[in-house]
Every structure is written in C-alpha cells, then in structure tokens.
Protein backbone atom coordinates (compact mmCIF):
# COMPACT_ATOMS: atom_id res chain seq x y z
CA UNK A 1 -36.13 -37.83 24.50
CA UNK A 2 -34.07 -35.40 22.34
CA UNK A 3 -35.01 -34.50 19.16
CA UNK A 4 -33.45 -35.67 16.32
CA UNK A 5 -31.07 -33.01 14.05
CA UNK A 6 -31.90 -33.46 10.51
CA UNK A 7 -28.88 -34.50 8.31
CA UNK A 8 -26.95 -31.97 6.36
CA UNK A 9 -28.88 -32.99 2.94
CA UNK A 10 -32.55 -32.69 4.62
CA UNK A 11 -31.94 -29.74 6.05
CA UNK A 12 -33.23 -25.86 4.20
CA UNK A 13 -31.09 -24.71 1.55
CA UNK A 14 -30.85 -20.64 2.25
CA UNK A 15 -30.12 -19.00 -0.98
CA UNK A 16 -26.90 -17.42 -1.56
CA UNK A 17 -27.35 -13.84 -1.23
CA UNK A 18 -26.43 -11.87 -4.63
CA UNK A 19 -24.51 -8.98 -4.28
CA UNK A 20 -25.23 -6.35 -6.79
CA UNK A 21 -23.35 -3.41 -7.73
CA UNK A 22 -24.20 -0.53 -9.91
CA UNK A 23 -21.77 0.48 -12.34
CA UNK A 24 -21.61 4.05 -14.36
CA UNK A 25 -23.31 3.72 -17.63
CA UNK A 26 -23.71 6.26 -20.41
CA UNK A 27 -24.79 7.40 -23.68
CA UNK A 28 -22.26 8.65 -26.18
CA UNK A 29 -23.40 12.33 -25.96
CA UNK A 30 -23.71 12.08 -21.86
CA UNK A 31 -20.00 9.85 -21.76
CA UNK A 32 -18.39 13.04 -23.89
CA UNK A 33 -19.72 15.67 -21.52
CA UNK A 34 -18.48 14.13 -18.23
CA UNK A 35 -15.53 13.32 -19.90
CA UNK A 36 -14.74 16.97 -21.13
CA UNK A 37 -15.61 18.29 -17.20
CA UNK A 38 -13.28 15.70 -15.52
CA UNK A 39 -10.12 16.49 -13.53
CA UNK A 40 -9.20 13.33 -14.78
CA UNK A 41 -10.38 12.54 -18.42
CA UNK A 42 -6.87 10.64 -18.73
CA UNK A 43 -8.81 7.73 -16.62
CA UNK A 44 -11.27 7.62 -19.97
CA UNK A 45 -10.69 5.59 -22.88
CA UNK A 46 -9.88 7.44 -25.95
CA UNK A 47 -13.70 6.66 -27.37
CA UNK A 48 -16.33 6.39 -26.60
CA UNK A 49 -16.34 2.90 -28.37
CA UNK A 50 -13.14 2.17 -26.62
CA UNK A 51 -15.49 2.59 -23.23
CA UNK A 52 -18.29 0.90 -24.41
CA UNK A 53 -15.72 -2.26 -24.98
CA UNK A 54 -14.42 -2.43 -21.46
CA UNK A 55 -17.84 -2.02 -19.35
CA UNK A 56 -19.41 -4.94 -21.16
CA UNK A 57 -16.25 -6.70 -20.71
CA UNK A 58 -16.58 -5.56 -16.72
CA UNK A 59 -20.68 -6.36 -16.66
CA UNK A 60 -19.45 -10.23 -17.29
CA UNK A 61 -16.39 -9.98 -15.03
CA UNK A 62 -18.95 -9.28 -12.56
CA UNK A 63 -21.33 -11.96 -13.19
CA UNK A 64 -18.75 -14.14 -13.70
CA UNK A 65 -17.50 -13.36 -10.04
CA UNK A 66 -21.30 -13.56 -8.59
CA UNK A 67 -21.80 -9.61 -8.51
CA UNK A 68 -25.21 -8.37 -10.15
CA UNK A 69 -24.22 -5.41 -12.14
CA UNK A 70 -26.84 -2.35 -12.44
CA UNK A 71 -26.46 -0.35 -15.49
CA UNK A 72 -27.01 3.71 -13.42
CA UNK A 73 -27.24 6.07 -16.30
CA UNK A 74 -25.70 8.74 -15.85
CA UNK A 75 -26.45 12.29 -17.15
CA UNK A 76 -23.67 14.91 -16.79
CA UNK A 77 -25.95 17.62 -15.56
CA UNK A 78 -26.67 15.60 -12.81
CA UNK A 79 -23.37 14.36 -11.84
CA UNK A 80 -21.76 17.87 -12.17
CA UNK A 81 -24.71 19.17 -10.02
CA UNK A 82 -23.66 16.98 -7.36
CA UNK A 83 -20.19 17.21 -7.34
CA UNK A 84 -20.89 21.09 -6.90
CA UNK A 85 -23.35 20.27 -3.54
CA UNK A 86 -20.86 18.31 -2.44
CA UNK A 87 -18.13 20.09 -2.49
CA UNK A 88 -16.60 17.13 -4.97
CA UNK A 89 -14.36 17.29 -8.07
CA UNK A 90 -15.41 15.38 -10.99
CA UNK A 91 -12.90 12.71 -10.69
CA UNK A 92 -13.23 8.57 -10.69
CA UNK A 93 -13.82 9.20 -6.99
CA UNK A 94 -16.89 10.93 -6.75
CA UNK A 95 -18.18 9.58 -10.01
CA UNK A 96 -18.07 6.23 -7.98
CA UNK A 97 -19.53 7.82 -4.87
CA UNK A 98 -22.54 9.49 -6.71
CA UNK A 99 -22.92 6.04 -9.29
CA UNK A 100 -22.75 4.01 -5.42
CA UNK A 101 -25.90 6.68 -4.16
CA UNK A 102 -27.77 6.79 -7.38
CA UNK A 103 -27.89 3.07 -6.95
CA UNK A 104 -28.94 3.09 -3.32
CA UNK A 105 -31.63 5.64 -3.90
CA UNK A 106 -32.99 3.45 -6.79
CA UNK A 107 -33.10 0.48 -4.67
CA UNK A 108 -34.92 1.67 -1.43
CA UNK A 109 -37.65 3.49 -3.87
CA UNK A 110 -38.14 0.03 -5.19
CA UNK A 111 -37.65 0.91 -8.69
C-alpha cells in the first residue's frame, strides 16, 4: 500500500534562509582618512554626519528587504594596505571588495 503524503500544512516548515551582507562602517576619525586617500571622495557625503545619516537609513533598507546587515569597521590603515597588495585604487570598488572579504573572513573564523 502506498504511503500517504502529508498535507501541505503538516508538513516541516524549513526556515527561510537570511541573507546577510556586511556593509562599510566607520568612526569619524577612520571615515575622514579613507575619505582624504580616495580616488573618489566625490562618492562621500560632505560629513561625516551626512554619512552617518544615510547608512542607518541603508541598515533598515536592508532589513526591511530581508538582508542582515553587518556593521565591518573599517580602519584606513588597513584598507589602504590592501588596496596596495592588491594592486587596487581606493575607490567604491575595492572598498566594497575588501568590506565583501573582511566579512567573509569574519564569518568562517566564527567570530
């Protein structure tokens, strides 16, 4: 005899995968000093304020749209230090790529 299928509403819920993102966060001082190195500080907001504004308006965008945002601080030394091993400008980018690596680093330590 065949077994029976379960209906639809008996069945195992899976769990909608989140998709999470990390997103280029700074402090003032750090925000300033990749600013000031950038090919293209014209993609900045005049303030650092100005900044601040739009990426919390972005972080709930994103949750808004189902995306987990990451906050990946960012410290100009290190940014500029891998632009330079990578043969990489310090435009939006490779400030994307290194944010998108930073991220994936942080998540396959676990931490």
């Amino acid at each position: 005899m065949p077994k029976h299928k379960l209906p639809p509403w008996l069945r195992p819920k899976t769990a909608p995968r989140l998709v999470e993102l990390g997103v280029a966060w700074y402090t003032e001082s750090e925000w300033a000093l990749v600013k000031a190195a950038a090919t293209d500080p014209e993609r900045f907001e005049a303030t650092y304020e100005e900044w601040v504004q739009m990426a919390e308006k972005s972080l709930l965008n994103f949750l808004a749209a189902g995306i987990v945002p990451n906050k990946e601080f960012i410290s100009a030394n290190e940014l500029l230090a891998w632009c330079l091993a990578h043969g990489k400008k310090n435009d939006s980018g490779a400030r994307a790529q290194f944010v998108s690596e930073k991220g994936s680093k942080r998540h396959q330590s676990g931490a």
